[in-house]
C-alpha atoms as a PDB file:
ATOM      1  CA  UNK A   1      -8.083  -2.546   0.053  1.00  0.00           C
ATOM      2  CA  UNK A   2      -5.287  -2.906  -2.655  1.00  0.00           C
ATOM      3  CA  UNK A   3      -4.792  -5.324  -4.816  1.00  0.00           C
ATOM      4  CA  UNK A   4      -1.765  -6.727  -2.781  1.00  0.00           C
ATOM      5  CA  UNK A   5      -3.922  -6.899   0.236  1.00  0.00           C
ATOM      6  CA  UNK A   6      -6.842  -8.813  -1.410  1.00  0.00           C
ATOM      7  CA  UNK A   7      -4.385 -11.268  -2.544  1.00  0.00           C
ATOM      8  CA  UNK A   8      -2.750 -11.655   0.628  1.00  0.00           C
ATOM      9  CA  UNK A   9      -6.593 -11.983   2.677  1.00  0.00           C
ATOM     10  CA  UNK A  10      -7.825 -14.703  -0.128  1.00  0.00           C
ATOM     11  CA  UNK A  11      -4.708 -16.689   0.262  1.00  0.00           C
ATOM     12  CA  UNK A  12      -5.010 -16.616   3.781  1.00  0.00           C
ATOM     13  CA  UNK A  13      -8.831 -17.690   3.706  1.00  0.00           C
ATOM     14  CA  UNK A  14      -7.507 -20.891   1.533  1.00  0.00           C
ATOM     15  CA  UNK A  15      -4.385 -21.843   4.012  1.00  0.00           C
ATOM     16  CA  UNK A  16      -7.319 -21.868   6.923  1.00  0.00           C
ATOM     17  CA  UNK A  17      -9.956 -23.877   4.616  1.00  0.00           C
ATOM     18  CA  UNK A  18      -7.561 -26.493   4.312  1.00  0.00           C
ATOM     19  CA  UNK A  19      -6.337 -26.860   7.446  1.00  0.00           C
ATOM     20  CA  UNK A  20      -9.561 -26.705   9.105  1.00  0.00           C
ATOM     21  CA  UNK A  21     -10.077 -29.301   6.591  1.00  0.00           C
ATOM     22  CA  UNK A  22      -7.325 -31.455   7.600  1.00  0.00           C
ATOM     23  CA  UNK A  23      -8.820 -31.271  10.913  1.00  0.00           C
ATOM     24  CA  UNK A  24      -5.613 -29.644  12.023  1.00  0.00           C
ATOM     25  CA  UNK A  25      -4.654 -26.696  14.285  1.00  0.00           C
ATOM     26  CA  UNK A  26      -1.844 -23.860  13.728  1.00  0.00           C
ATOM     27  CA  UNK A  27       0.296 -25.678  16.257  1.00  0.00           C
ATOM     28  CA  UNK A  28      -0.019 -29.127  14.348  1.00  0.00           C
ATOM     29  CA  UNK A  29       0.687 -27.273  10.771  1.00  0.00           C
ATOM     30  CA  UNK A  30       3.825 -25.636  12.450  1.00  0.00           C
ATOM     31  CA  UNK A  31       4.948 -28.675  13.542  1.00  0.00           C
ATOM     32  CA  UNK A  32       4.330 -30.070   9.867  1.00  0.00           C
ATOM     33  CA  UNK A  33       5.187 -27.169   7.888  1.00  0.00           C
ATOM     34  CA  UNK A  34       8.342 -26.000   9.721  1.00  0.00           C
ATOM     35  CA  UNK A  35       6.855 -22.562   9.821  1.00  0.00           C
ATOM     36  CA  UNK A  36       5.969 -20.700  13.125  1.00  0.00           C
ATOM     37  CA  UNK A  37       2.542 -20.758  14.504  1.00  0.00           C
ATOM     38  CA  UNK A  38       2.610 -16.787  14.636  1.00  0.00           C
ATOM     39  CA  UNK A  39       3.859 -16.544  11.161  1.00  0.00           C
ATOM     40  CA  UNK A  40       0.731 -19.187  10.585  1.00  0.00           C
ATOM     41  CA  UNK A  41      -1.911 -17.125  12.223  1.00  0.00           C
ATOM     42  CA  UNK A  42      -0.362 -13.753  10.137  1.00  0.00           C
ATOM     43  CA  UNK A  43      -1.107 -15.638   6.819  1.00  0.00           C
ATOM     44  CA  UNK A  44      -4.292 -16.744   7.609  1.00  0.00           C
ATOM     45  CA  UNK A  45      -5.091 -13.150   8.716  1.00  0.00           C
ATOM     46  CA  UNK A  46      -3.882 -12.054   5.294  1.00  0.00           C
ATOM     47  CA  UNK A  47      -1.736  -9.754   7.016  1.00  0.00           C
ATOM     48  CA  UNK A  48       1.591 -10.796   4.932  1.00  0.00           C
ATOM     49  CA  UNK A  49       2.932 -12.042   1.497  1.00  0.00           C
ATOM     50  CA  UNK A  50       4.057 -15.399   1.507  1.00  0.00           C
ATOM     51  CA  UNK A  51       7.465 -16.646  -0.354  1.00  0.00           C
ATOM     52  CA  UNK A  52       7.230 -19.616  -3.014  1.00  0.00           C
ATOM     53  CA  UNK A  53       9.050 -21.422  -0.780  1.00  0.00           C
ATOM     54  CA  UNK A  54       6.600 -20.887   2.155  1.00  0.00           C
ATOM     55  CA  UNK A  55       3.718 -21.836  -0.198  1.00  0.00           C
ATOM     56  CA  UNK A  56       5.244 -24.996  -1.057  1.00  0.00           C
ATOM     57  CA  UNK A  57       5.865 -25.842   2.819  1.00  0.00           C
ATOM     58  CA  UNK A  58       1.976 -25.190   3.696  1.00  0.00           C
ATOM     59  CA  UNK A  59       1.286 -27.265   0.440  1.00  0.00           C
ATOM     60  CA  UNK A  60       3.139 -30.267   1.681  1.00  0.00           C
ATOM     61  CA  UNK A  61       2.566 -29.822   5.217  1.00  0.00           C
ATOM     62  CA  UNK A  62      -1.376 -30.274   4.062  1.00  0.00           C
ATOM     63  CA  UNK A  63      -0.815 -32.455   1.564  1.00  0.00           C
ATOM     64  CA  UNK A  64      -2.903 -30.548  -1.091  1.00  0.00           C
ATOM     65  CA  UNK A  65      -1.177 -29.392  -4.904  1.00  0.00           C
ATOM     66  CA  UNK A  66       0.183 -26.080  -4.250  1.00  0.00           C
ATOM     67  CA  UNK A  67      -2.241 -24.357  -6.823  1.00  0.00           C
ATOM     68  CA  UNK A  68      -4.987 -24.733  -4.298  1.00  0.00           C
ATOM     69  CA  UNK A  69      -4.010 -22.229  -2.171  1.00  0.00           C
ATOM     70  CA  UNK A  70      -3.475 -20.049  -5.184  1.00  0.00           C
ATOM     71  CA  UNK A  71      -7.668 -20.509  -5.944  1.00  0.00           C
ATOM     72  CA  UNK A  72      -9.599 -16.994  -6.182  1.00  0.00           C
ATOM     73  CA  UNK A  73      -5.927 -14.852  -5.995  1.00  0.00           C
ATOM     74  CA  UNK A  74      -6.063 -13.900  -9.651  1.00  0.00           C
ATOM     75  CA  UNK A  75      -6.901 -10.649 -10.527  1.00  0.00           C
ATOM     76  CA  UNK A  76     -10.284 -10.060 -11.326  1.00  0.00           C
ATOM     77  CA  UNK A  77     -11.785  -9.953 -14.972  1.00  0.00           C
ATOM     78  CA  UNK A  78     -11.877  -6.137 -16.348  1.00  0.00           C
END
């Protein structure tokens, strides 16, 4: 798995944490977040990058700091 890949899975993992959280499901976080329910279910697969602007959306939409979904992205400790 690359590194870009391990980034993308990990910030996927948060975005579903938190809305499971939240109680909500990728329809209500669509509605919320402006973003597609497909494009929602590709992030939480980890199976694309993400713009700032799309973090900040997901952010609001949850109503969590955006560094959250950032937690366990950075690269690891050589």
């Amino acid at each position: 798995m690359s590194e870009t890949d391990r980034i993308a899975a990990q910030f996927g993992q948060n975005v579903r944490k938190y809305r499971t959280l939240r109680g909500l499901t990728q329809v209500q976080l669509s509605e919320t977040s402006g973003l597609q329910q497909a494009f929602i279910s590709i992030i939480e697969r980890g199976e694309t990058n993400v713009s700032l602007a799309t973090i900040v959306a997901l952010a609001d939409a949850l109503e969590i700091p955006s560094v959250l979904l950032l937690e366990g992205v950075d690269r690891p400790k050589k």
